[in-house]
PDB file of N, CA and C in Angstrom:
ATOM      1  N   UNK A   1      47.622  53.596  -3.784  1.00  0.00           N
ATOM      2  CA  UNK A   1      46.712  54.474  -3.095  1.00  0.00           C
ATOM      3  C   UNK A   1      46.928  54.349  -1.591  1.00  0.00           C
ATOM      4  N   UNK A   2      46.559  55.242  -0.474  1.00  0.00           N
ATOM      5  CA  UNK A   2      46.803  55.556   0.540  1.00  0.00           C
ATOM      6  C   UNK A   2      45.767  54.365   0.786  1.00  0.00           C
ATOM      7  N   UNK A   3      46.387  54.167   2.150  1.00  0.00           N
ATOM      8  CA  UNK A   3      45.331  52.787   2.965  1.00  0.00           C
ATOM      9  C   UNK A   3      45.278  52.841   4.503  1.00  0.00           C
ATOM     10  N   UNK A   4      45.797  54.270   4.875  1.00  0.00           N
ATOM     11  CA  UNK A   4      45.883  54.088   6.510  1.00  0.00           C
ATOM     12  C   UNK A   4      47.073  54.357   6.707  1.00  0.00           C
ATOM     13  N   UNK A   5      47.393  54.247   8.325  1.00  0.00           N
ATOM     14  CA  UNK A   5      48.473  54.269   8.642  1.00  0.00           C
ATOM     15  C   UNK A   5      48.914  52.849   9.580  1.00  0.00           C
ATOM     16  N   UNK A   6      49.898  52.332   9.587  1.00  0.00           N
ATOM     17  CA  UNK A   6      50.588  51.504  10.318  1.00  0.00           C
ATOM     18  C   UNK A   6      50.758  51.798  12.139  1.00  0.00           C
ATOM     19  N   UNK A   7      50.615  50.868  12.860  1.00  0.00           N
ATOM     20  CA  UNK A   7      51.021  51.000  14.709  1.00  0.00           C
ATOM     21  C   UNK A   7      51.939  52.317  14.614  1.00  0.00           C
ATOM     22  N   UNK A   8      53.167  52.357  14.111  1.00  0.00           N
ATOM     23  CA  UNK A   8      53.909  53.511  14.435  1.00  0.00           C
ATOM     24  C   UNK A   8      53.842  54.708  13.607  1.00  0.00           C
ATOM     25  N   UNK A   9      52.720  54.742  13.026  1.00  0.00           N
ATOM     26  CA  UNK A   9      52.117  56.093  12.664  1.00  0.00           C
ATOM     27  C   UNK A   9      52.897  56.246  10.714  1.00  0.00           C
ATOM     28  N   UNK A  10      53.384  55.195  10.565  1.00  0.00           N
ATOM     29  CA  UNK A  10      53.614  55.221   8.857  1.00  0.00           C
ATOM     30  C   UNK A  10      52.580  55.421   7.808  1.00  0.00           C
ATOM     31  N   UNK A  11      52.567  56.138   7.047  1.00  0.00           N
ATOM     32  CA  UNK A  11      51.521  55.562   6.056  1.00  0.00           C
ATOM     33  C   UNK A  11      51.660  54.647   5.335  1.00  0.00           C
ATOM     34  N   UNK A  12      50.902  53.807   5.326  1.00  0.00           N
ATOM     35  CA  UNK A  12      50.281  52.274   4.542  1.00  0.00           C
ATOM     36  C   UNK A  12      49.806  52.658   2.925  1.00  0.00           C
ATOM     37  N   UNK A  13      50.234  52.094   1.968  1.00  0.00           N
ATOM     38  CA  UNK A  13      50.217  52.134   0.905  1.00  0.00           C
ATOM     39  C   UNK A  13      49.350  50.724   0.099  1.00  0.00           C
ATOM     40  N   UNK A  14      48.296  50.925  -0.382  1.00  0.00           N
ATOM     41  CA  UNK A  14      47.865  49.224  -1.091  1.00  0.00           C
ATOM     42  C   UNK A  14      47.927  49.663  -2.698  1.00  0.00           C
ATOM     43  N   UNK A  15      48.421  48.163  -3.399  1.00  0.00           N
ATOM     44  CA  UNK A  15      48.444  48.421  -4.870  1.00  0.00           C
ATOM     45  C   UNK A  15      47.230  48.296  -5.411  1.00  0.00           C
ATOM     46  N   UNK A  16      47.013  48.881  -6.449  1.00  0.00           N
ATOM     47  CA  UNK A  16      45.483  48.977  -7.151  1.00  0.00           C
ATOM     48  C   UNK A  16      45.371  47.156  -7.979  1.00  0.00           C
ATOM     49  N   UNK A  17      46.413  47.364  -8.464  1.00  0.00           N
ATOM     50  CA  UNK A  17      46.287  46.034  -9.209  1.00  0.00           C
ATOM     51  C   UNK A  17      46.303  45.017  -8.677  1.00  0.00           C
ATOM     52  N   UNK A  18      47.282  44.808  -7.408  1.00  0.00           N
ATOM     53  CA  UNK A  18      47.120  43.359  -7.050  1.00  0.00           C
ATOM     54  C   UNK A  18      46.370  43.670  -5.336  1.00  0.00           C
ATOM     55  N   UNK A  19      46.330  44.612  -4.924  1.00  0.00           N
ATOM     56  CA  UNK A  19      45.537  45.052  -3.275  1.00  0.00           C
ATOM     57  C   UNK A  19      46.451  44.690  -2.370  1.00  0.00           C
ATOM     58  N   UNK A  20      48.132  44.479  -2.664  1.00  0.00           N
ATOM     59  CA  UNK A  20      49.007  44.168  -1.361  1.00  0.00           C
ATOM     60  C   UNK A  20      48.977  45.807  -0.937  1.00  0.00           C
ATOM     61  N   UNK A  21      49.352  45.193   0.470  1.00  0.00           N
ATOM     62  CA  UNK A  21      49.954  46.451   1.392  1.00  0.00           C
ATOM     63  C   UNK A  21      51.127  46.249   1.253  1.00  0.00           C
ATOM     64  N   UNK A  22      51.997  47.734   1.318  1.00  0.00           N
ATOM     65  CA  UNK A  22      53.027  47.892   1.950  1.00  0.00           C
ATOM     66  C   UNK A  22      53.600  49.248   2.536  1.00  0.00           C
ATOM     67  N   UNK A  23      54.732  49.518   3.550  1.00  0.00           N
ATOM     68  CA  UNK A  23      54.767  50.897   4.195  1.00  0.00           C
ATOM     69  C   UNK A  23      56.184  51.054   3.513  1.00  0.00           C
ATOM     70  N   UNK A  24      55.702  52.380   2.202  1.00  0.00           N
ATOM     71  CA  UNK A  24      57.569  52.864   1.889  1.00  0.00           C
ATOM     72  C   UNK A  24      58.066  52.920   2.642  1.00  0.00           C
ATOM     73  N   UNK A  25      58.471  54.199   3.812  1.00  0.00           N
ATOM     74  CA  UNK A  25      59.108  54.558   4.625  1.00  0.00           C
ATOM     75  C   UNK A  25      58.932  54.385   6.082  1.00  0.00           C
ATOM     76  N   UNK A  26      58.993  53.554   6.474  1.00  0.00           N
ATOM     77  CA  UNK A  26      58.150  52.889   7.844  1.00  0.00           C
ATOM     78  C   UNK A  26      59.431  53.705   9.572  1.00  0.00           C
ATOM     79  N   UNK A  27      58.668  54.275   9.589  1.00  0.00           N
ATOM     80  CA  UNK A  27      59.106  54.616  11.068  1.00  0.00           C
ATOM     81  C   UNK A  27      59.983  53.798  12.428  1.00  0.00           C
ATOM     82  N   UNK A  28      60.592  54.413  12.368  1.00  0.00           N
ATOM     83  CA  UNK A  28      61.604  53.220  13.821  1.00  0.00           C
ATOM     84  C   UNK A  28      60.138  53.642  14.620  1.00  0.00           C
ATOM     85  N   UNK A  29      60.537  52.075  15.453  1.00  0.00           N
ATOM     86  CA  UNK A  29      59.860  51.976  16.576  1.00  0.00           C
ATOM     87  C   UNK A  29      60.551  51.768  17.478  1.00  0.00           C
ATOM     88  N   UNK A  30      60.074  51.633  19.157  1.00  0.00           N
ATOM     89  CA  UNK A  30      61.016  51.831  19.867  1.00  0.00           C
ATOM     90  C   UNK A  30      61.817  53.013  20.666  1.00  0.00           C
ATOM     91  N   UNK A  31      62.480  52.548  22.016  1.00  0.00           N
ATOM     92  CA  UNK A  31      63.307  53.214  22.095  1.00  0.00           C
ATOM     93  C   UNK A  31      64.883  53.638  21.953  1.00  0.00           C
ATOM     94  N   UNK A  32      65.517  54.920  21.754  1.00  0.00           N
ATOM     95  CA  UNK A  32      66.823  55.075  21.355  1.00  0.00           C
ATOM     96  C   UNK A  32      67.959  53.750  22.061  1.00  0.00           C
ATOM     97  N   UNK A  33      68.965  53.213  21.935  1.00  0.00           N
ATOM     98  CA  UNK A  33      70.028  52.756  22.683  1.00  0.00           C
ATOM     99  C   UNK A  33      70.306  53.129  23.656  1.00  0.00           C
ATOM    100  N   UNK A  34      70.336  54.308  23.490  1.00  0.00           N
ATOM    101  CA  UNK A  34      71.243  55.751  24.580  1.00  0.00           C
ATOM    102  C   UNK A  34      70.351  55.295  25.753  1.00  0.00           C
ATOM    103  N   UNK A  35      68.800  55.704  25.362  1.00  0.00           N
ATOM    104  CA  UNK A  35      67.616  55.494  26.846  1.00  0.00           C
ATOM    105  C   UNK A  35      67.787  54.350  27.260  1.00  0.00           C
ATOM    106  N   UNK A  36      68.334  53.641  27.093  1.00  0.00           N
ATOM    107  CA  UNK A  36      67.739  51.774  26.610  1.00  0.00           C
ATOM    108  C   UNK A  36      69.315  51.385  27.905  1.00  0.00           C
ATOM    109  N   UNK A  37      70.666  51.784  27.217  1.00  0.00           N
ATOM    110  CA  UNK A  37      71.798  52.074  27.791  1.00  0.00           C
ATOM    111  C   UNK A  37      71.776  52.634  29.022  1.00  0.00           C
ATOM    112  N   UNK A  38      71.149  54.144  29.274  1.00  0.00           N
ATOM    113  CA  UNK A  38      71.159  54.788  30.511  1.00  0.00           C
ATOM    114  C   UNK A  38      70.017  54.238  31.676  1.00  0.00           C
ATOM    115  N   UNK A  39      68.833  53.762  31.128  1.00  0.00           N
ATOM    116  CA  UNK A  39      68.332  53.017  32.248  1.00  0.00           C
ATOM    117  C   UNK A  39      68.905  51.771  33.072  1.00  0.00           C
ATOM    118  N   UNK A  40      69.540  51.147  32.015  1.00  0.00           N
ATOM    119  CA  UNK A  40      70.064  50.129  32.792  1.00  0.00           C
ATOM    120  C   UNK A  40      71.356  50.004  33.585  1.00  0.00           C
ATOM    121  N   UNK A  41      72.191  51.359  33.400  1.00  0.00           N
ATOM    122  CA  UNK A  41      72.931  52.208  34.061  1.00  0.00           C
ATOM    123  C   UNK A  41      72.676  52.577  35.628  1.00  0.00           C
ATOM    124  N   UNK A  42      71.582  52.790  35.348  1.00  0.00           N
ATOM    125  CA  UNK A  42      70.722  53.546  36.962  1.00  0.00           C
ATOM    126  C   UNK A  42      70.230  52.103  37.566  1.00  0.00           C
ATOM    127  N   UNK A  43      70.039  51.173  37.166  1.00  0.00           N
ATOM    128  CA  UNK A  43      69.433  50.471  37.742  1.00  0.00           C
ATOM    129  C   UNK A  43      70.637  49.590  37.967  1.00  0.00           C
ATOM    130  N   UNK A  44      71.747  49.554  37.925  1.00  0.00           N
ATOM    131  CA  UNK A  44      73.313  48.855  38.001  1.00  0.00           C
ATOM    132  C   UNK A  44      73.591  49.629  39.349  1.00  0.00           C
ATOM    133  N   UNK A  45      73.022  50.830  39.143  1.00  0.00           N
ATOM    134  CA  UNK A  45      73.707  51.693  40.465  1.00  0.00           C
ATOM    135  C   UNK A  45      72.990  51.654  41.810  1.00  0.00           C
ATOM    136  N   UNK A  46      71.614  50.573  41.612  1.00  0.00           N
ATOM    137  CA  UNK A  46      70.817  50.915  42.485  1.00  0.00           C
ATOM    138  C   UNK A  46      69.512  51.860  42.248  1.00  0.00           C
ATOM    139  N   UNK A  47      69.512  51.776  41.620  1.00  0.00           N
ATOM    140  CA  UNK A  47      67.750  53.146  41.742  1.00  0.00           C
ATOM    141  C   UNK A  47      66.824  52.092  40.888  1.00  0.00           C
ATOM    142  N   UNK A  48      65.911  52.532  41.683  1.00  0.00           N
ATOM    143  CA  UNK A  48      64.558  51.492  41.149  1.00  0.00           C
ATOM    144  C   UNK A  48      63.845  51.342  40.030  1.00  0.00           C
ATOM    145  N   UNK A  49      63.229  50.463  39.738  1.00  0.00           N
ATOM    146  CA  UNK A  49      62.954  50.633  38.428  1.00  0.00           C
ATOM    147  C   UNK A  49      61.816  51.689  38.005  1.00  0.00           C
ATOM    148  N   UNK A  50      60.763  51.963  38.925  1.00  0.00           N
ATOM    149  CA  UNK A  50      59.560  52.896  38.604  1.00  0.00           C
ATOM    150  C   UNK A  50      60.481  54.165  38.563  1.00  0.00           C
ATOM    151  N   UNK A  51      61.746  54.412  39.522  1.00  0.00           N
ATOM    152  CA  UNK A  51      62.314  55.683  39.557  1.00  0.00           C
ATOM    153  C   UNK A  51      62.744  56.093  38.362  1.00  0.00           C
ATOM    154  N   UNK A  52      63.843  54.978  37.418  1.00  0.00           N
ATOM    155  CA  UNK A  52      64.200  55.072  36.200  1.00  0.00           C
ATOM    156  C   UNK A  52      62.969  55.351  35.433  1.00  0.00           C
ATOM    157  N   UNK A  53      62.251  54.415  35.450  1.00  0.00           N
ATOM    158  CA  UNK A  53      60.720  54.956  34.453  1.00  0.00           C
ATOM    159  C   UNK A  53      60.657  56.342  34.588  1.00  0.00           C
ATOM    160  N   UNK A  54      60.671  57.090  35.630  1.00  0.00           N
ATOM    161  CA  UNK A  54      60.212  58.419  35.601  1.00  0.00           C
ATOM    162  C   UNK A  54      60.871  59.341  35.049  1.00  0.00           C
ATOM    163  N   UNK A  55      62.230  59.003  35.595  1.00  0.00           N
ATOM    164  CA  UNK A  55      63.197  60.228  35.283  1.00  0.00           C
ATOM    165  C   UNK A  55      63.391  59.868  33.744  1.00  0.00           C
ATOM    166  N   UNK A  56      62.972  58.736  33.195  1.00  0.00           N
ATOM    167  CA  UNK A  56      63.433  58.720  31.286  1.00  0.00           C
ATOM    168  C   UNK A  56      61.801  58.768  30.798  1.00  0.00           C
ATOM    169  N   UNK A  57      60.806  58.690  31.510  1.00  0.00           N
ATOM    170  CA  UNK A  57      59.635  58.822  30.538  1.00  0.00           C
ATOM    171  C   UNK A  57      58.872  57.597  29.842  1.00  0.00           C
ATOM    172  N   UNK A  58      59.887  56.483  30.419  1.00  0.00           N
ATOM    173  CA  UNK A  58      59.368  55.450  29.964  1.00  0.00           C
ATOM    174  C   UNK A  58      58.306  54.235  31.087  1.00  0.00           C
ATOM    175  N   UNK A  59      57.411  53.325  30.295  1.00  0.00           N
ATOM    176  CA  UNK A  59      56.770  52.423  31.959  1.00  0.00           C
ATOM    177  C   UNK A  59      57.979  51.957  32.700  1.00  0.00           C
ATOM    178  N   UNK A  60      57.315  51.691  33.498  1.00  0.00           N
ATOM    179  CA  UNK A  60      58.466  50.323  34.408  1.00  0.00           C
ATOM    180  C   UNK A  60      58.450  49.093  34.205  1.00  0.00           C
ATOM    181  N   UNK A  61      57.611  49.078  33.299  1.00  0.00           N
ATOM    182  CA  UNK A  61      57.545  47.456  32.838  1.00  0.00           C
ATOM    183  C   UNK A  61      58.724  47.266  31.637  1.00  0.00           C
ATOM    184  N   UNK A  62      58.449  48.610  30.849  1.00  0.00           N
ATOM    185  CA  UNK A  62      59.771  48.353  29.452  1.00  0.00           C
ATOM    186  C   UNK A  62      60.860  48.353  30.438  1.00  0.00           C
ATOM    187  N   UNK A  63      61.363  49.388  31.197  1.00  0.00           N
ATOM    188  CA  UNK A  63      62.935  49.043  32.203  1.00  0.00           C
ATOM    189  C   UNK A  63      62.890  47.639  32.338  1.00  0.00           C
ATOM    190  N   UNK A  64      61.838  47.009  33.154  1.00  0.00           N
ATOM    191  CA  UNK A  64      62.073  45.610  33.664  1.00  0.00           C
ATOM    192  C   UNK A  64      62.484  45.100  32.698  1.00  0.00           C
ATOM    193  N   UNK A  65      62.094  44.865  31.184  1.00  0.00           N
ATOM    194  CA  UNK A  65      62.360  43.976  30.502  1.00  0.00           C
ATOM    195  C   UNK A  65      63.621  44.078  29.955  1.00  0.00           C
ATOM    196  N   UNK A  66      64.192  45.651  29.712  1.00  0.00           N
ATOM    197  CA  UNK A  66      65.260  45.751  29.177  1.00  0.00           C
ATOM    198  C   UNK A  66      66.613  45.346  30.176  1.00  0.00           C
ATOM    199  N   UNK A  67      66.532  45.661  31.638  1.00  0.00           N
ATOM    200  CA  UNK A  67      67.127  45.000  32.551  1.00  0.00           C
ATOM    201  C   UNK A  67      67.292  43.559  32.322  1.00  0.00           C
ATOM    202  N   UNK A  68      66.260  42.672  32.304  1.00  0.00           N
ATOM    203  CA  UNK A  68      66.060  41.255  32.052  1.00  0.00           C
ATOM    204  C   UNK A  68      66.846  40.680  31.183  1.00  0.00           C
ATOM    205  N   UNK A  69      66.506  41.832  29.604  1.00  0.00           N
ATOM    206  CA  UNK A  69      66.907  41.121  28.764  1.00  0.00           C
ATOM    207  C   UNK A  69      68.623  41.661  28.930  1.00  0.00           C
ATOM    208  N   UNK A  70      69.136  42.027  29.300  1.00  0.00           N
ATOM    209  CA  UNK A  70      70.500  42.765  29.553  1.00  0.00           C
ATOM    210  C   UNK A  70      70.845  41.427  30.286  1.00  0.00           C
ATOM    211  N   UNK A  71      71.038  41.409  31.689  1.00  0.00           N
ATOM    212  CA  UNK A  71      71.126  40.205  32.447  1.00  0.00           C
ATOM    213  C   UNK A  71      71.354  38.900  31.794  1.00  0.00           C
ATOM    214  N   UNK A  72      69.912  38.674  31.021  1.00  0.00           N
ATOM    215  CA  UNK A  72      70.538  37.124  30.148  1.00  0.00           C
ATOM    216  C   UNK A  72      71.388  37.250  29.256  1.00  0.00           C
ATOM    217  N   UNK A  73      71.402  38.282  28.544  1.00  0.00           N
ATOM    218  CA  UNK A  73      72.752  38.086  27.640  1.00  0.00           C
ATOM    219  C   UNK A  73      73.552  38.347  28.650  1.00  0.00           C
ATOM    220  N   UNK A  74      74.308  38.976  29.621  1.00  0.00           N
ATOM    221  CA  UNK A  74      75.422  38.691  30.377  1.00  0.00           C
ATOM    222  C   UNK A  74      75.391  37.899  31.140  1.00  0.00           C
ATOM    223  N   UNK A  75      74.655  36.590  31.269  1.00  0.00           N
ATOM    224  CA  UNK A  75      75.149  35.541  31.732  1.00  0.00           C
ATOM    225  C   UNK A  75      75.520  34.689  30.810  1.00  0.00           C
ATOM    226  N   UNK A  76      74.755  34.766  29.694  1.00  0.00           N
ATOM    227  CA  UNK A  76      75.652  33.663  28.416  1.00  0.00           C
ATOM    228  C   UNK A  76      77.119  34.441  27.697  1.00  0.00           C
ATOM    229  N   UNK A  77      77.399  35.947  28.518  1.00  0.00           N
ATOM    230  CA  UNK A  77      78.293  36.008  28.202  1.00  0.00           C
ATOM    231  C   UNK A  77      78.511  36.934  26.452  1.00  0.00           C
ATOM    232  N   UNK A  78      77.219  37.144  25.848  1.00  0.00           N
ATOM    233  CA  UNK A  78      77.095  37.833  24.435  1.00  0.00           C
ATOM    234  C   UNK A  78      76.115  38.475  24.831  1.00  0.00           C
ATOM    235  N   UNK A  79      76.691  40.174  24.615  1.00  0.00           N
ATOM    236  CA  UNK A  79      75.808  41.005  24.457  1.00  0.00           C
ATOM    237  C   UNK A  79      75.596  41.752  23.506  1.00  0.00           C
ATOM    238  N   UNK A  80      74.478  41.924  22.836  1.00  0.00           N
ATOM    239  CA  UNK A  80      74.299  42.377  21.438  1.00  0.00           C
ATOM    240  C   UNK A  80      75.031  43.523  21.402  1.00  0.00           C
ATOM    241  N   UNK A  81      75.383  43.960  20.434  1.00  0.00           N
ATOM    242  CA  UNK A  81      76.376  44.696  19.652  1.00  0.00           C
ATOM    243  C   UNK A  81      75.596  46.117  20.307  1.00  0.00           C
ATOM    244  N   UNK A  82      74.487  46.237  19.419  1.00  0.00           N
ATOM    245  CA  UNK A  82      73.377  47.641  19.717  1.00  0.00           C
ATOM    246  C   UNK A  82      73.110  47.742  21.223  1.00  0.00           C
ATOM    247  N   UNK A  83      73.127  46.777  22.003  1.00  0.00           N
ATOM    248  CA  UNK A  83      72.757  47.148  23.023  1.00  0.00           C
ATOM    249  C   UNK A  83      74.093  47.157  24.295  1.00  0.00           C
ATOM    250  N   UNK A  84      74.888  47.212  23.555  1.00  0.00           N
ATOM    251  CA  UNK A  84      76.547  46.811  24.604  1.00  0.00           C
ATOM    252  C   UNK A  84      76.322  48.743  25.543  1.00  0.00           C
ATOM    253  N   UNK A  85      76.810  48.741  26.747  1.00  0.00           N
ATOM    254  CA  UNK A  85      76.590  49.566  27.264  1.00  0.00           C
ATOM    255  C   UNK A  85      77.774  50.864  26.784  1.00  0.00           C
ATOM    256  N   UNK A  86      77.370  51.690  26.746  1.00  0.00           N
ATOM    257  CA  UNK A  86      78.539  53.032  26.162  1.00  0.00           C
ATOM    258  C   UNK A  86      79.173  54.176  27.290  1.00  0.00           C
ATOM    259  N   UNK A  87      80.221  54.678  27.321  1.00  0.00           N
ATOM    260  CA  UNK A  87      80.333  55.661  28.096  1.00  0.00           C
ATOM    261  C   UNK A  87      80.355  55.364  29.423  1.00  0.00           C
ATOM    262  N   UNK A  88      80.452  54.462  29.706  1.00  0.00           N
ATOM    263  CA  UNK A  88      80.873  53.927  31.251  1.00  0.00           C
ATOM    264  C   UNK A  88      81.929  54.504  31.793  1.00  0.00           C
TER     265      UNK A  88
END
C-alpha cells in the first residue's frame, strides 16, 4: 500500500504483512555531472562562486563544496571516475 512519498519526491511503498517500507523506483537525487563538471570549470577560470551559483541555478554553498571536494581528490591525486572533468 502507498505510504507517502520519500525527500526526492518517490513514492514510498509499506508491506501489509510485515509494515516495512520501501521505494520501487526511487528518483536520482542530486545534481547532473555535466553541472557538477561545468561549475568547477568556471571557477578554475576565475569566476566566483555566487556567480557560478547563478548562471547554473544552483546555491553557492553546493559550488563551494563541489570545488572542495574536487581539490581534495586532486591533491591525493584520485579523482573519482563520475566526477573526472570532461571536454576540456
Amino acid at each position: 500500500m502507498r505510504d507517502g512519498k520519500n525527500p526526492s519526491g518517490s513514492q514510498r511503498m509499506r508491506c501489509q504483512a510485515c509494515g516495512r517500507r520501501c521505494t520501487p523506483r526511487p528518483q536520482a537525487r542530486g545534481y547532473p555531472d555535466e553541472v557538477r563538471g561545468r561549475a568547477i570549470r568556471m571557477c578554475l577560470e576565475g569566476v566566483s562562486f555566487r556567480q557560478v551559483a547563478r548562471e547554473l541555478g544552483v546555491n553557492h554553498q553546493t559550488v563551494v563544496n563541489w570545488v572542495n571536494s574536487y581539490v581534495a581528490h586532486a591533491k591525493r591525486g584520485v579523482l573519482p571516475v563520475k566526477r573526472r572533468l570532461t571536454g576540456e
